[in-house]
N, C-alpha and C. Protein backbone atom coordinates (compact mmCIF):
# COMPACT_ATOMS: atom_id res chain seq x y z
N UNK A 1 104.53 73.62 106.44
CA UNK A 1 104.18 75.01 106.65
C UNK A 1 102.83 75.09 107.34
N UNK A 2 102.60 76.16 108.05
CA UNK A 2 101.24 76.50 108.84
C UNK A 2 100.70 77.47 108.45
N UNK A 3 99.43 77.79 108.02
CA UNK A 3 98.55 78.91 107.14
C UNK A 3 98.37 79.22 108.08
N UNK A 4 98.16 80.43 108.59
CA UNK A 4 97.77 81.43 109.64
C UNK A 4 96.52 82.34 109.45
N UNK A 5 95.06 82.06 109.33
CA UNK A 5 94.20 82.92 109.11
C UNK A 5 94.79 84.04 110.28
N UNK A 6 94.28 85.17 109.12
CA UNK A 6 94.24 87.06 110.29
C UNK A 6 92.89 87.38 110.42
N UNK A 7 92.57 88.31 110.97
CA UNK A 7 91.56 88.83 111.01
C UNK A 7 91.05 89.42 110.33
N UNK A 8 91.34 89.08 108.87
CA UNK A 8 91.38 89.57 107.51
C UNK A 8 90.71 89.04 106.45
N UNK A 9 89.85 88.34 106.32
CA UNK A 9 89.69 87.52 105.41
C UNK A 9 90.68 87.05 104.10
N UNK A 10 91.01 86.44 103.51
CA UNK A 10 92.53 86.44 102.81
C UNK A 10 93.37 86.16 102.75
N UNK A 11 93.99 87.34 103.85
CA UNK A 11 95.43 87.76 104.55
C UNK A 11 95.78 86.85 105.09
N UNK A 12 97.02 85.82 104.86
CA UNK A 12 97.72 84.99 105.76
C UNK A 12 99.27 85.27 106.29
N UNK A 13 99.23 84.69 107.40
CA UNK A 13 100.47 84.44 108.02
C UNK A 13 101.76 83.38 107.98
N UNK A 14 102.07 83.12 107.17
CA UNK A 14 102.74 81.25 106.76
C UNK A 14 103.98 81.49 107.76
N UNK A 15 104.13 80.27 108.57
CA UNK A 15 104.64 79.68 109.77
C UNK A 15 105.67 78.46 108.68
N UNK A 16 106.90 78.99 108.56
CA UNK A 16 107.48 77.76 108.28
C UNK A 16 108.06 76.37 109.21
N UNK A 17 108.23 75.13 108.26
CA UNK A 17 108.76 74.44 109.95
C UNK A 17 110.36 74.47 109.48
N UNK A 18 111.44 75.11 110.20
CA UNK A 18 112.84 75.12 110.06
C UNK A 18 113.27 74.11 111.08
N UNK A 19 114.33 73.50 109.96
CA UNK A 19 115.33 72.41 110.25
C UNK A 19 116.55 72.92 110.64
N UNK A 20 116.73 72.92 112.54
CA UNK A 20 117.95 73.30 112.55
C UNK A 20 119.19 72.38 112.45
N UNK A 21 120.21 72.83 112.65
CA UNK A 21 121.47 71.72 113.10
C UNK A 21 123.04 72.60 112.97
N UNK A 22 123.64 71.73 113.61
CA UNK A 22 125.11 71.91 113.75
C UNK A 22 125.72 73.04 112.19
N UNK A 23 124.82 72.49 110.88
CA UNK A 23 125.61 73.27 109.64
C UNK A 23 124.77 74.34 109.19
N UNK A 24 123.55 74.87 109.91
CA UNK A 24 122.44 75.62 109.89
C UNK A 24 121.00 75.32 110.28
N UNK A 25 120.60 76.05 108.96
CA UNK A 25 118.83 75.33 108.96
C UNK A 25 118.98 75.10 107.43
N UNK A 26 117.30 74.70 107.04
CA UNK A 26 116.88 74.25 106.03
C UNK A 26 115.02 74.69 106.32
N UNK A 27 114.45 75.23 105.02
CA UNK A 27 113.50 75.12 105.32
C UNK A 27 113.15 75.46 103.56
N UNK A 28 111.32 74.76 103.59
CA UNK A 28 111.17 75.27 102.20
C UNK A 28 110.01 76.44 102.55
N UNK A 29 110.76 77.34 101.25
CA UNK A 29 110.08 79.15 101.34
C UNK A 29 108.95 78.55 100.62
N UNK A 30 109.01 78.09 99.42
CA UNK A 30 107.57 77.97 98.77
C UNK A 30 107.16 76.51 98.21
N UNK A 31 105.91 76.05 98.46
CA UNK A 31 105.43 75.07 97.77
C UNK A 31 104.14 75.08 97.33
N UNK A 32 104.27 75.48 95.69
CA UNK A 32 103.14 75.30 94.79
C UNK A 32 101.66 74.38 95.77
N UNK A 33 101.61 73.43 95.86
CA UNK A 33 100.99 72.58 95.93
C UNK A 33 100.33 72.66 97.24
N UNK A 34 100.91 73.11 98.07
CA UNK A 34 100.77 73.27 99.69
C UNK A 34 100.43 74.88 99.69
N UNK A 35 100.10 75.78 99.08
CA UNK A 35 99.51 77.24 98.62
C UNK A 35 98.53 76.94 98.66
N UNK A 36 98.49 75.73 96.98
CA UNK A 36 96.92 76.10 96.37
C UNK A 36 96.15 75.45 97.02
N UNK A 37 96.73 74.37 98.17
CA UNK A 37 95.26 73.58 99.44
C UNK A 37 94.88 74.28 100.11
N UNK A 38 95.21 75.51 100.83
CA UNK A 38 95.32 76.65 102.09
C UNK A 38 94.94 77.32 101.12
N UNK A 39 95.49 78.66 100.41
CA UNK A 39 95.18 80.10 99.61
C UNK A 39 94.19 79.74 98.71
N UNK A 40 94.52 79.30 97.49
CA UNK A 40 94.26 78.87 96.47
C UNK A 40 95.11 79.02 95.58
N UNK A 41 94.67 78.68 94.21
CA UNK A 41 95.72 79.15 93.19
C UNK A 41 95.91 80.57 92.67
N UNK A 42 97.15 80.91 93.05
CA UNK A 42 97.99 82.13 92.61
C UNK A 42 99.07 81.83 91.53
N UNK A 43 98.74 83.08 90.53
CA UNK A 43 99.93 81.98 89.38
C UNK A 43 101.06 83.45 89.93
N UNK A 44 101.95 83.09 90.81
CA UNK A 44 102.99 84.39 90.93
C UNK A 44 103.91 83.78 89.60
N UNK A 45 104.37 85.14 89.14
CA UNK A 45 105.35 85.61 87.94
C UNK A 45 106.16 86.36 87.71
N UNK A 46 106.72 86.74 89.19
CA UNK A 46 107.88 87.51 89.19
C UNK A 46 108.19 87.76 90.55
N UNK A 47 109.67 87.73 90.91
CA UNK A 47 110.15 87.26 92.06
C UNK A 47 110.57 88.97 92.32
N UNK A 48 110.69 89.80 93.35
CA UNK A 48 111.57 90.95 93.85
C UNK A 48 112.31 91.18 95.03
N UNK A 49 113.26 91.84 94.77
CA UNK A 49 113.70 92.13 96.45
C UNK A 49 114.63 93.34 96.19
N UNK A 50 114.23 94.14 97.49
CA UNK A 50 114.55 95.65 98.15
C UNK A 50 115.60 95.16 99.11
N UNK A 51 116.58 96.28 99.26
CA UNK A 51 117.25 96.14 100.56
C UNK A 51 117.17 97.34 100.97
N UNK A 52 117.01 97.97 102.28
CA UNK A 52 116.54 99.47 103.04
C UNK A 52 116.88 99.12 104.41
N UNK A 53 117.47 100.60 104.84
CA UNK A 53 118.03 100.45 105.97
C UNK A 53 117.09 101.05 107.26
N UNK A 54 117.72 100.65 108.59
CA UNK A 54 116.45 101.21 109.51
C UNK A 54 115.89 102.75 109.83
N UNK A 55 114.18 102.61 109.51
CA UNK A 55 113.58 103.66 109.43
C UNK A 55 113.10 103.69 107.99
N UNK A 56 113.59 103.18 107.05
CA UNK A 56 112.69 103.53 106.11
C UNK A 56 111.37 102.53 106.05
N UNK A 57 110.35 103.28 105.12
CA UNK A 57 109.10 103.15 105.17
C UNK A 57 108.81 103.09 103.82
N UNK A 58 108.53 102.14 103.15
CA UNK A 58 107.90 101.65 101.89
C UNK A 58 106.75 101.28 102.30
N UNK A 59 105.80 101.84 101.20
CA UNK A 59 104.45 102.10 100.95
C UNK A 59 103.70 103.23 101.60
N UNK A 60 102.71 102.90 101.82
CA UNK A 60 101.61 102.12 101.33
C UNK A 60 100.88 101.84 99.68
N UNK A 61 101.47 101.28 98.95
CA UNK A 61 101.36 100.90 97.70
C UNK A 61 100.55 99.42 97.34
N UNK A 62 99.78 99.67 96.16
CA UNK A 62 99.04 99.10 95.72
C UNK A 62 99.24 99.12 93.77
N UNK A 63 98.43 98.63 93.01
CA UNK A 63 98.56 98.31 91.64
C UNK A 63 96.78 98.45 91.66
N UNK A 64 95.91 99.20 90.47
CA UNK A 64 94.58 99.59 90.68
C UNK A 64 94.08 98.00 89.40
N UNK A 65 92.74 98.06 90.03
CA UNK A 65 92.10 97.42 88.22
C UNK A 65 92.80 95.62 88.62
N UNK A 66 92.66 95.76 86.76
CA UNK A 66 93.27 94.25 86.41
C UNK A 66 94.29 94.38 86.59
N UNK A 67 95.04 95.37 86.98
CA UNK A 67 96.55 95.27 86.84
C UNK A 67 96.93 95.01 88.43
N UNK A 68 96.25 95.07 89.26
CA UNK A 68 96.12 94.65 90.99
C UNK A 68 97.02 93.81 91.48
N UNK A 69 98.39 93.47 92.13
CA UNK A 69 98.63 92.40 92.35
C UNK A 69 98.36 91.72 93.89
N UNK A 70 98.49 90.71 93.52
CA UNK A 70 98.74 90.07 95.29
C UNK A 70 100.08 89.13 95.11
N UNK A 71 100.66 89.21 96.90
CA UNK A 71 102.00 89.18 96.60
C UNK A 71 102.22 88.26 97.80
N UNK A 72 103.25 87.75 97.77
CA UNK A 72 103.44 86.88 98.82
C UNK A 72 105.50 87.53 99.64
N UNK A 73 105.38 87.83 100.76
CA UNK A 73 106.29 88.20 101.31
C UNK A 73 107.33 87.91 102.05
N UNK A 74 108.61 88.14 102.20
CA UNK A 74 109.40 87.74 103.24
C UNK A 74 110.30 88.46 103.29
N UNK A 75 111.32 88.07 104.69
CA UNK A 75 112.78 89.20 105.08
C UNK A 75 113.68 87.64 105.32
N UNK A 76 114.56 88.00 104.39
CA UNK A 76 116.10 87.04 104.02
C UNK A 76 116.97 87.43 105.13
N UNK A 77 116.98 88.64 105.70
CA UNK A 77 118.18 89.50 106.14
C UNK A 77 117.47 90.59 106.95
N UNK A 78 117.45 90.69 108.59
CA UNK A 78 116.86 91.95 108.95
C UNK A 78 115.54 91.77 109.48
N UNK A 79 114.93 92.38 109.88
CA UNK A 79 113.29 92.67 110.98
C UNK A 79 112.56 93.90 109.85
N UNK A 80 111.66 93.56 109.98
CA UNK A 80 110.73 94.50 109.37
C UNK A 80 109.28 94.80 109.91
N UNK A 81 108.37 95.22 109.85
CA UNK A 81 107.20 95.71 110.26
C UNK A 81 106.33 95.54 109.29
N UNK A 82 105.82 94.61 108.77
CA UNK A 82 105.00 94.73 107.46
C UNK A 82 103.40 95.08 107.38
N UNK A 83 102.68 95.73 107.08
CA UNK A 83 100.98 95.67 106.63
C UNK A 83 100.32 95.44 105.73
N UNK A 84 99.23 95.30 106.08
CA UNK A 84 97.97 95.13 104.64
C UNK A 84 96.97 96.01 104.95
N UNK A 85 96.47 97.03 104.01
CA UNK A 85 95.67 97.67 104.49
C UNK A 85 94.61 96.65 103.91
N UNK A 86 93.31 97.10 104.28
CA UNK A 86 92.07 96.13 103.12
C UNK A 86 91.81 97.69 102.61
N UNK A 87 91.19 97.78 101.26
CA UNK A 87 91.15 98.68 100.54
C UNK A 87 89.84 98.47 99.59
N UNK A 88 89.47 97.19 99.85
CA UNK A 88 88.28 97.09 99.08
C UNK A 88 86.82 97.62 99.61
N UNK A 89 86.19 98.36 99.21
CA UNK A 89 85.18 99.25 99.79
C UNK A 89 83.65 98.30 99.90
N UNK A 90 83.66 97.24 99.65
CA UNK A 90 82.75 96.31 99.45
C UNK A 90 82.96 95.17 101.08
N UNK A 91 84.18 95.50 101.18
CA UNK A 91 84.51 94.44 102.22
C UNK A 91 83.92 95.00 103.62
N UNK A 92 83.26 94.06 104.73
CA UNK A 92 83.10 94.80 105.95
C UNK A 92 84.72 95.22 106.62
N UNK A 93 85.60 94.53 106.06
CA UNK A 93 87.24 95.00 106.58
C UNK A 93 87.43 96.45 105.59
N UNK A 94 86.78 96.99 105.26
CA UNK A 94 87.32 98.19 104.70
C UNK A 94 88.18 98.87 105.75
N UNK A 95 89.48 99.41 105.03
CA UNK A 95 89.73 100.21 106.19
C UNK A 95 90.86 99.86 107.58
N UNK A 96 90.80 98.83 107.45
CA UNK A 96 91.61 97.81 108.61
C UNK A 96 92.68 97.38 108.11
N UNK A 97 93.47 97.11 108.94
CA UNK A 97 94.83 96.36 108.46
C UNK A 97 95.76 95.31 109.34
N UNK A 98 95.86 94.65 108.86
CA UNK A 98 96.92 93.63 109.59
C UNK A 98 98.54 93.80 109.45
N UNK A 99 99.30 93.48 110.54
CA UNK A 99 100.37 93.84 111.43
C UNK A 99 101.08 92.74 111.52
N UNK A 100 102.66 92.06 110.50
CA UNK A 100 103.36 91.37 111.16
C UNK A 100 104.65 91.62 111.06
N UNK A 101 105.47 91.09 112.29
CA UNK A 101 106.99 91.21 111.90
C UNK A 101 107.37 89.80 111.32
N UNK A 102 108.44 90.48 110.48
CA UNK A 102 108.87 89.52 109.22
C UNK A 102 110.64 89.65 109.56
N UNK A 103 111.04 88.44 109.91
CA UNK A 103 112.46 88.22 110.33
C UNK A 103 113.19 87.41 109.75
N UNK A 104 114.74 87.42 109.95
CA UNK A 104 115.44 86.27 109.02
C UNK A 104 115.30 84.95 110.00
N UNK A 105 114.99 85.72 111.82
CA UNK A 105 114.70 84.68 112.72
C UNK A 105 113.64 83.55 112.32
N UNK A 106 112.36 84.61 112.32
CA UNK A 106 111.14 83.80 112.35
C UNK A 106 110.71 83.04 111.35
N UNK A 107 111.45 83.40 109.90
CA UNK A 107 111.56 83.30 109.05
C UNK A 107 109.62 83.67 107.77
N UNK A 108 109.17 84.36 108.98
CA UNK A 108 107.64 83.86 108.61
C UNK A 108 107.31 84.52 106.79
N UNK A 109 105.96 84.52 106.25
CA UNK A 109 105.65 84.87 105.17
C UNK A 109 104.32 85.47 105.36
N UNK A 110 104.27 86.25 104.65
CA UNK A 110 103.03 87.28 104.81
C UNK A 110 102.14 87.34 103.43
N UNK A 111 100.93 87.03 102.94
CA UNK A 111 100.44 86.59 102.19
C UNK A 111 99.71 87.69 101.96
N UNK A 112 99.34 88.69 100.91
CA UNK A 112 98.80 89.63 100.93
C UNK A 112 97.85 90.11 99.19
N UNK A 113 96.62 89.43 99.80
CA UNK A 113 96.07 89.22 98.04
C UNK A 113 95.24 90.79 97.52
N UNK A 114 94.63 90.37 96.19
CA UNK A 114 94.48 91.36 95.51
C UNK A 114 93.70 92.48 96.26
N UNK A 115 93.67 93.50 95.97
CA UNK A 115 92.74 94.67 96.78
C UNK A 115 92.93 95.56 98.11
N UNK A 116 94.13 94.85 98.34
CA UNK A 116 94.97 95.74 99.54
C UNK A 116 96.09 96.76 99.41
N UNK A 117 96.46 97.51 100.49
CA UNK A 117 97.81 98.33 100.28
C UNK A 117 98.51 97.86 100.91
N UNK A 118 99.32 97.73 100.60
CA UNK A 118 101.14 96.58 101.55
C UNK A 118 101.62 98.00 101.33
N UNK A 119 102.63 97.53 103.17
CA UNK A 119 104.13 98.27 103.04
C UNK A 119 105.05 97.81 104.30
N UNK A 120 105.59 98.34 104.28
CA UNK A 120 106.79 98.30 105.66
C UNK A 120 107.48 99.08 106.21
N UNK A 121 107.68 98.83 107.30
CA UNK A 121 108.73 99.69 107.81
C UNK A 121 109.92 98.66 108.33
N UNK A 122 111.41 99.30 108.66
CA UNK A 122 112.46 98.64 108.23
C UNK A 122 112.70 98.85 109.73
N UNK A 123 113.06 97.62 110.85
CA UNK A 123 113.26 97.83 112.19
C UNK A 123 114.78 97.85 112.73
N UNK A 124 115.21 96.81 111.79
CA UNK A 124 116.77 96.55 112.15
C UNK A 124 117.68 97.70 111.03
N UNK A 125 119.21 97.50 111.63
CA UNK A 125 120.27 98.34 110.56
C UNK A 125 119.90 97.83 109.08
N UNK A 126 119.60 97.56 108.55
CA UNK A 126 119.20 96.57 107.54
C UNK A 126 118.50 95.30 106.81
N UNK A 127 117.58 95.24 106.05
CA UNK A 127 117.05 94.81 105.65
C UNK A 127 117.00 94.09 104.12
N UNK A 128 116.78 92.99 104.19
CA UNK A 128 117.02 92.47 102.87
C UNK A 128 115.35 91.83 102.56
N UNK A 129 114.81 92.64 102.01
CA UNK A 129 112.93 92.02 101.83
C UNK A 129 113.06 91.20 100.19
N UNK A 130 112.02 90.43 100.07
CA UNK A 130 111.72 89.42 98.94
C UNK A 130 110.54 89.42 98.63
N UNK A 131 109.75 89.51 97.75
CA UNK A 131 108.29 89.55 97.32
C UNK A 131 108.03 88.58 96.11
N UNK A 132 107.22 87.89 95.93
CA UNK A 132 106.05 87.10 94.99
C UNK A 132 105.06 87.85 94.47
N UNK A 133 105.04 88.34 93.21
CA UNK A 133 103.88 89.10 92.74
C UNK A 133 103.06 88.00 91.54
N UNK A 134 101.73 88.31 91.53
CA UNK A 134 100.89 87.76 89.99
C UNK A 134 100.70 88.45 89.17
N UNK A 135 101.29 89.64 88.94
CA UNK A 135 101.10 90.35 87.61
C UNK A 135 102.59 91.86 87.84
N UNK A 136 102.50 92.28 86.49
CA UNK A 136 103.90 92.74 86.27
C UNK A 136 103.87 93.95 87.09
N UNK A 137 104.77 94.56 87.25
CA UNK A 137 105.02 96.80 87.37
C UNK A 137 103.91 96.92 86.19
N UNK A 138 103.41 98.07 86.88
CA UNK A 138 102.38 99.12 85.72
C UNK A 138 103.03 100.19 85.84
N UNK A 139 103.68 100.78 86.08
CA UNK A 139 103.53 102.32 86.66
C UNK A 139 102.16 103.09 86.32
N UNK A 140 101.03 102.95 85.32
CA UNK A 140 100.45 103.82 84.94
C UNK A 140 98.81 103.06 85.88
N UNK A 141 99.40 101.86 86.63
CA UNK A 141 98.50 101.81 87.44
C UNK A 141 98.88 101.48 89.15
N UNK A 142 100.00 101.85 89.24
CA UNK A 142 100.46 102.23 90.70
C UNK A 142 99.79 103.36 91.38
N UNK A 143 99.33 103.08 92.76
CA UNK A 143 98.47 104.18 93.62
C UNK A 143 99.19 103.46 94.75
N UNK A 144 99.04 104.68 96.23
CA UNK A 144 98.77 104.74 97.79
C UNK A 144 98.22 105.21 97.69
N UNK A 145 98.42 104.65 99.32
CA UNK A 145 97.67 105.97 100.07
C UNK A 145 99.20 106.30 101.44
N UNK A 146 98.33 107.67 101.84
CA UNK A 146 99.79 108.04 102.88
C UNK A 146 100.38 107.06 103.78
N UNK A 147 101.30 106.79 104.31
CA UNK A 147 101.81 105.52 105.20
C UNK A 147 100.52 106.15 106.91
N UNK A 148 100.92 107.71 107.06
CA UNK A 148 100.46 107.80 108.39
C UNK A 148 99.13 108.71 108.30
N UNK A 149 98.56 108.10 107.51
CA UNK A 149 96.46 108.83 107.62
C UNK A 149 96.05 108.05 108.76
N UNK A 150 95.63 109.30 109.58
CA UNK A 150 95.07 108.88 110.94
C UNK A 150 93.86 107.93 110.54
N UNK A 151 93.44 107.65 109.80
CA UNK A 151 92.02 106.85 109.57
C UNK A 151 92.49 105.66 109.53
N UNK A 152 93.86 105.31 109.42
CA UNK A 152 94.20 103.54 109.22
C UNK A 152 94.46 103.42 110.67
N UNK A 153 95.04 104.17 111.51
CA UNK A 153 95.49 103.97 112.57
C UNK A 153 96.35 102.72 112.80
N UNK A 154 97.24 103.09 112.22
CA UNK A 154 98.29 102.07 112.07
C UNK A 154 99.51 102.85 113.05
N UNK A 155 100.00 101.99 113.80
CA UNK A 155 101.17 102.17 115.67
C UNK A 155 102.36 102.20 114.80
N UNK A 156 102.68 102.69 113.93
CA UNK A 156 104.25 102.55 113.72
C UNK A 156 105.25 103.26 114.68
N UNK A 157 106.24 101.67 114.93
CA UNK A 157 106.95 102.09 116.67
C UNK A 157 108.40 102.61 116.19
N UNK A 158 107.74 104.34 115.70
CA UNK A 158 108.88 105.05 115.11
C UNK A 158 108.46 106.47 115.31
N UNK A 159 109.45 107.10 115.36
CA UNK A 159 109.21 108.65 115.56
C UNK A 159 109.02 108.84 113.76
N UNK A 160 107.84 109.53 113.58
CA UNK A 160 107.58 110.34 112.43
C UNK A 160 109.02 111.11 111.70
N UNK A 161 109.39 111.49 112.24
CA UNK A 161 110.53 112.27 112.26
C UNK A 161 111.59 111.67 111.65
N UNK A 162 111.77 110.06 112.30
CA UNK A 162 113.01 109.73 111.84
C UNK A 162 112.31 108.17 110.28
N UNK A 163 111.27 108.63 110.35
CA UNK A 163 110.95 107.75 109.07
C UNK A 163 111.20 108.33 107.62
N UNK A 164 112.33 107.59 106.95
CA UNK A 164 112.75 107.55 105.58
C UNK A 164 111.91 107.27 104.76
N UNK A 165 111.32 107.95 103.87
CA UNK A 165 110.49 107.91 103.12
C UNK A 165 110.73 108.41 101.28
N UNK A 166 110.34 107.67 100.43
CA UNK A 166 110.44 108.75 99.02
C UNK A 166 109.48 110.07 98.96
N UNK A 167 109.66 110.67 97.76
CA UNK A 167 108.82 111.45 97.80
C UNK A 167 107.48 111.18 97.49
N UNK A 168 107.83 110.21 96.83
CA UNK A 168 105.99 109.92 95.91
C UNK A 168 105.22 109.72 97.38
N UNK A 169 106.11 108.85 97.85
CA UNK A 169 105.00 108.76 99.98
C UNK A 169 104.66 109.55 100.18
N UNK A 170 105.42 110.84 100.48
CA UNK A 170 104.73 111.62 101.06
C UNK A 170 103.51 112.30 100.50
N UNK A 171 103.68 112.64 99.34
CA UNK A 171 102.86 113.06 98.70
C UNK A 171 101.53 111.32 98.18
N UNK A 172 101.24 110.64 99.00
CA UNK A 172 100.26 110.09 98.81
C UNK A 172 98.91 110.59 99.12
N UNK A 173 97.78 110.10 98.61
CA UNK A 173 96.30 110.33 99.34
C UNK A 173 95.93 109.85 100.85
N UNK A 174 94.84 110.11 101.38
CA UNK A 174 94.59 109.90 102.49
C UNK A 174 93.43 108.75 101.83
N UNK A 175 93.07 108.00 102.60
CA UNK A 175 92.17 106.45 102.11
C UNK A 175 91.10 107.59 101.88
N UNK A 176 90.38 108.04 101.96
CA UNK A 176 89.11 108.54 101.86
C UNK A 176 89.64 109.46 100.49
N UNK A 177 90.66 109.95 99.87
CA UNK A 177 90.76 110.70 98.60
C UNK A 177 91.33 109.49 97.79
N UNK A 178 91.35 108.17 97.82
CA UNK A 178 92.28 107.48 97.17
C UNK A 178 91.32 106.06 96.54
N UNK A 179 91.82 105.91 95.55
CA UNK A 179 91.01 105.09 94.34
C UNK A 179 90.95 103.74 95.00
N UNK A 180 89.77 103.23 95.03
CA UNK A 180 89.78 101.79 95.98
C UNK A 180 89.39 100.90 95.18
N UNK A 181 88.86 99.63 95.56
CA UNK A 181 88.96 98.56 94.58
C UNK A 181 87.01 98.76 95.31
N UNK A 182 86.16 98.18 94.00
CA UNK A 182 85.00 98.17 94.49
C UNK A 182 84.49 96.99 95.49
């Protein structure tokens, strides 16, 4: 695998190496050991996965406090659009966010640690996403912020219009009304 620093401090990009051939590929999604030389140690403890069809828009979601997670990402099935906002108000990246597509092609992984807002948008008819988290669901410490606050300035290559969204999205904060990590 290849660690991909972003322009993020953190935030990585993991480059797998896939084995093709005549009966497929082969590749390994995760190795303990080959994390904690590159990232460090993350104890993830619970595996998830969404399936959403094109146009919808999950997140911008976060977990506040000790209950914060960082998560490690991928798409099994489908194209996606994924981000990180940085959210920590201490960081000179306050405010910024990093941008990758996540494919069953490219197969890549998106590394996204504590103190940020992750989300996606869904590019193809379908999507099958997978996540790595280090700590459980809170609900009573789940926060966003809105997917489209002009202050992130984030290009989503979608008409407003036709983005699927829940309600709790819409009704998120704008980063400047929304609880940040210090």
């Amino acid at each position: 695998m290849e660690f991909k620093k972003t322009a993020i401090e953190g935030v990585y990009i993991i480059e797998p190496r896939v084995f093709n051939d005549a009966r497929g590929y082969f590749f390994e999604a995760w190795k303990q050991e080959e994390f904690n030389a590159h990232i460090g140690q993350v104890n993830f403890i619970q595996d998830n996965e969404s399936k959403s069809s094109r146009g919808v828009l999950r997140g911008l979601h976060y977990q506040k406090g000790e209950l914060s997670q960082a998560k490690l990402v991928r798409v099994i099935k489908g194209r996606v659009l994924d981000v990180a906002v940085d959210i920590r108000k201490s960081s000179p990246t306050f405010g910024q966010h990093v941008m990758v597509e996540l494919s069953e092609d490219n197969k890549r992984q998106f590394f996204i640690p504590r103190g940020f807002a992750h989300g996606f948008l869904v590019l193809s008819e379908e999507a099958i996403f997978t996540y790595k988290v280090d700590n459980v669901y809170a609900p009573q410490a789940e926060a966003g912020i809105r997917w489209n606050d002009p202050a992130l300035n984030i290009d989503w290559p979608i008409d407003p219009r036709e983005v699927l969204t829940s309600e709790k999205d819409l009704k998120q904060p704008l980063l400047s009304e929304a609880e940040c990590f210090e």
